[in-house]
C-alpha atoms as a PDB file:
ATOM      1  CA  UNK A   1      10.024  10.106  -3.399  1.00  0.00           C
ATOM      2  CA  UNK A   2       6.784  10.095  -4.997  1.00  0.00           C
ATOM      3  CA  UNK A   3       4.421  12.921  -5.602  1.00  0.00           C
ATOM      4  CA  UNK A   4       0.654  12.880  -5.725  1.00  0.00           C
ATOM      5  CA  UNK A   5      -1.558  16.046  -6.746  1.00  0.00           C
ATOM      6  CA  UNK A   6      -5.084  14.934  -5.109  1.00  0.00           C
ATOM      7  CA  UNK A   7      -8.708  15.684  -6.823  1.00  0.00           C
ATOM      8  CA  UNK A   8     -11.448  16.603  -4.923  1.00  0.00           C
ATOM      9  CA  UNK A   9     -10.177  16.443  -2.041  1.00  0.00           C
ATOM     10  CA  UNK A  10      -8.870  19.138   1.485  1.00  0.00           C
ATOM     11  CA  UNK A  11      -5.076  17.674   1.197  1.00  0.00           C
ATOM     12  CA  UNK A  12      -3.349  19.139  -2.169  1.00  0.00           C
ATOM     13  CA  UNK A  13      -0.574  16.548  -2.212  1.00  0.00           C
ATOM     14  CA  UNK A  14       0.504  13.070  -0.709  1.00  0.00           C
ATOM     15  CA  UNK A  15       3.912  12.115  -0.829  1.00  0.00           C
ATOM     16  CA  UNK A  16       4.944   8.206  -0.014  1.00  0.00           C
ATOM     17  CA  UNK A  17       7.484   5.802  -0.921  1.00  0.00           C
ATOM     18  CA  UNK A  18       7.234   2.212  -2.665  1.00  0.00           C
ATOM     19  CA  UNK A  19      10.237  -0.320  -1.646  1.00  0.00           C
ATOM     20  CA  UNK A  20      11.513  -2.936  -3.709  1.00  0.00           C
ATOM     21  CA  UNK A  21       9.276  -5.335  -2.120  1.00  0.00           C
ATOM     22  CA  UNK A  22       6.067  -2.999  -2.929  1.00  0.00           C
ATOM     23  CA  UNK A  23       5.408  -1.971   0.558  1.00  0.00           C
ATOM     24  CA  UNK A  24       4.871   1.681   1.754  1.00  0.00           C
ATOM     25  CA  UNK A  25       6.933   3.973   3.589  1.00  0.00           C
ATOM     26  CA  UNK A  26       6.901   7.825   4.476  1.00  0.00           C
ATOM     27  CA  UNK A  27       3.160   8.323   3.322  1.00  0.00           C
ATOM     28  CA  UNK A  28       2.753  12.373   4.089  1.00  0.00           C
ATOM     29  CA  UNK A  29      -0.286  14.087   3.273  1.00  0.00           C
ATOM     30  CA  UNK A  30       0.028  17.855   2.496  1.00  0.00           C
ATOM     31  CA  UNK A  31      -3.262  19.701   3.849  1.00  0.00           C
ATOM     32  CA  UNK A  32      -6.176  18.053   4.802  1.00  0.00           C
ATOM     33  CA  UNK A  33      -7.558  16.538   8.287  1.00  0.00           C
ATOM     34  CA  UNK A  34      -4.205  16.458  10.083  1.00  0.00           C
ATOM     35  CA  UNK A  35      -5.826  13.997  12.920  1.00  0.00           C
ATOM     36  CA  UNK A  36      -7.202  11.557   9.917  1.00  0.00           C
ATOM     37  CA  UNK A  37      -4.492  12.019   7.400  1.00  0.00           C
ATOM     38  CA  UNK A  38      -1.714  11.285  10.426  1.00  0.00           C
ATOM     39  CA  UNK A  39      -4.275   8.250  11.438  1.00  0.00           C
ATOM     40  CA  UNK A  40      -4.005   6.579   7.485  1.00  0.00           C
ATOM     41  CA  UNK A  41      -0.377   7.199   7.102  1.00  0.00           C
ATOM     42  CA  UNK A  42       0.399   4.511  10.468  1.00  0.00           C
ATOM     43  CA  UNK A  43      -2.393   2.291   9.583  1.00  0.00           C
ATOM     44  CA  UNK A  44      -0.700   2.063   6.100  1.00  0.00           C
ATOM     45  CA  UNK A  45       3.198   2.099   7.123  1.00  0.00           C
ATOM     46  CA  UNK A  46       4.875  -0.956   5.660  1.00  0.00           C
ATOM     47  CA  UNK A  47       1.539  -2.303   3.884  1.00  0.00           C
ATOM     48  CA  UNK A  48       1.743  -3.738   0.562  1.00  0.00           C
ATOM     49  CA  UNK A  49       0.630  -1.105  -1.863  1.00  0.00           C
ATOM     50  CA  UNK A  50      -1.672  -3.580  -4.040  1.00  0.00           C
ATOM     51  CA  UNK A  51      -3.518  -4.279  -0.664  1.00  0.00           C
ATOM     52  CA  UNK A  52      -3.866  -0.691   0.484  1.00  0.00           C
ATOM     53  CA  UNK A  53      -5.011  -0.005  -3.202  1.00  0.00           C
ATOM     54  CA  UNK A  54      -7.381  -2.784  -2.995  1.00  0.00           C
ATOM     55  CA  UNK A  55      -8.786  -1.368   0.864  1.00  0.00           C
ATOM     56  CA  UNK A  56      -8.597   2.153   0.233  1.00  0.00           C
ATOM     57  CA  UNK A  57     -10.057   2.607  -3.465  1.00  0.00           C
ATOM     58  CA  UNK A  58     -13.904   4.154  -3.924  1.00  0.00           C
ATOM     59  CA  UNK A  59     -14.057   5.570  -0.244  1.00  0.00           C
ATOM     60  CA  UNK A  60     -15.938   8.853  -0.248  1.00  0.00           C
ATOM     61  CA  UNK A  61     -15.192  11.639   1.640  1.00  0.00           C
ATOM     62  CA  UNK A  62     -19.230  13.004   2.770  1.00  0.00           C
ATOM     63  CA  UNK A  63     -21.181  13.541  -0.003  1.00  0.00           C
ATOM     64  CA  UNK A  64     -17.156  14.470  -2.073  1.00  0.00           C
ATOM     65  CA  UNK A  65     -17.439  10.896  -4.701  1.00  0.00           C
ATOM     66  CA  UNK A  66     -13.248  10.944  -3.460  1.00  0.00           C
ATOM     67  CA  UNK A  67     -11.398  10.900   0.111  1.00  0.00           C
ATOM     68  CA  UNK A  68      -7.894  11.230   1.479  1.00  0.00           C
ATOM     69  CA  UNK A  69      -8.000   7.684   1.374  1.00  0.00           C
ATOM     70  CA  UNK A  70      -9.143   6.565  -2.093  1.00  0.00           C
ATOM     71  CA  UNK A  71      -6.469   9.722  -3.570  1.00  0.00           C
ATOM     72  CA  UNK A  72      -3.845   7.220  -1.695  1.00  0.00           C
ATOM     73  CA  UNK A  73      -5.237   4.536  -3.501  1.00  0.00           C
ATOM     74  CA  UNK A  74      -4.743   6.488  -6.857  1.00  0.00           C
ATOM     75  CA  UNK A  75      -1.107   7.838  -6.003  1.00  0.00           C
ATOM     76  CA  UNK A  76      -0.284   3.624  -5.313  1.00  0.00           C
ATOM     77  CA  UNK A  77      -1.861   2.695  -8.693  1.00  0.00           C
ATOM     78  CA  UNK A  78      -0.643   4.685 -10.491  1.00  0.00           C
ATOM     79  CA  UNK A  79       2.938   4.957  -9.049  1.00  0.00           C
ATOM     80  CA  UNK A  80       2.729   0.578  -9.043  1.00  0.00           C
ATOM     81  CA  UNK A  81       1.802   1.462 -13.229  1.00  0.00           C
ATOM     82  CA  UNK A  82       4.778   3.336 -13.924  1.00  0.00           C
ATOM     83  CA  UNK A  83       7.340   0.809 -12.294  1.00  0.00           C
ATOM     84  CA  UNK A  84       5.269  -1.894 -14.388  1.00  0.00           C
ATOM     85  CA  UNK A  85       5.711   0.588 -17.238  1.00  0.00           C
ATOM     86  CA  UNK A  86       9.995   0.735 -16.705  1.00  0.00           C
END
């Protein structure tokens, strides 16, 4: 399972999974808004990655450039750019 240090952001860590058909699974954010965090994880269960990437990337977080969110968005990409890489 995947590992994500976040970047400007209250949760230190997401943790998801990409099936062989590029959906998500088991998104987990470590830290953070528990309420909001809990909220993106259902919303995103079973999603494509490359369309979560493509709804998620660029949203702030306040006045924070980053957000729970977009720091999915990152974990996808670049998790979706190492398969590509294998």
């Amino acid at each position: 399972m995947p590992s994500f240090k976040t970047k400007g952001v209250c949760a230190t860590q997401i943790d998801f999974e990409i099936d062989d058909e590029g959906r998500v699974h088991g998104i987990g954010f470590v830290g953070g808004c528990p309420g909001n965090a809990a909220g993106v994880a259902r919303l995103a269960e079973g999603r494509p990655a490359s369309e979560l990437v493509e709804m998620l990337e660029g949203l702030p977080c306040g006045r924070r450039p980053s957000s729970c969110p977009d720091q999915l968005a990152c974990a996808l990409r670049e998790e979706m750019g190492r398969r590509e890489r294998l």
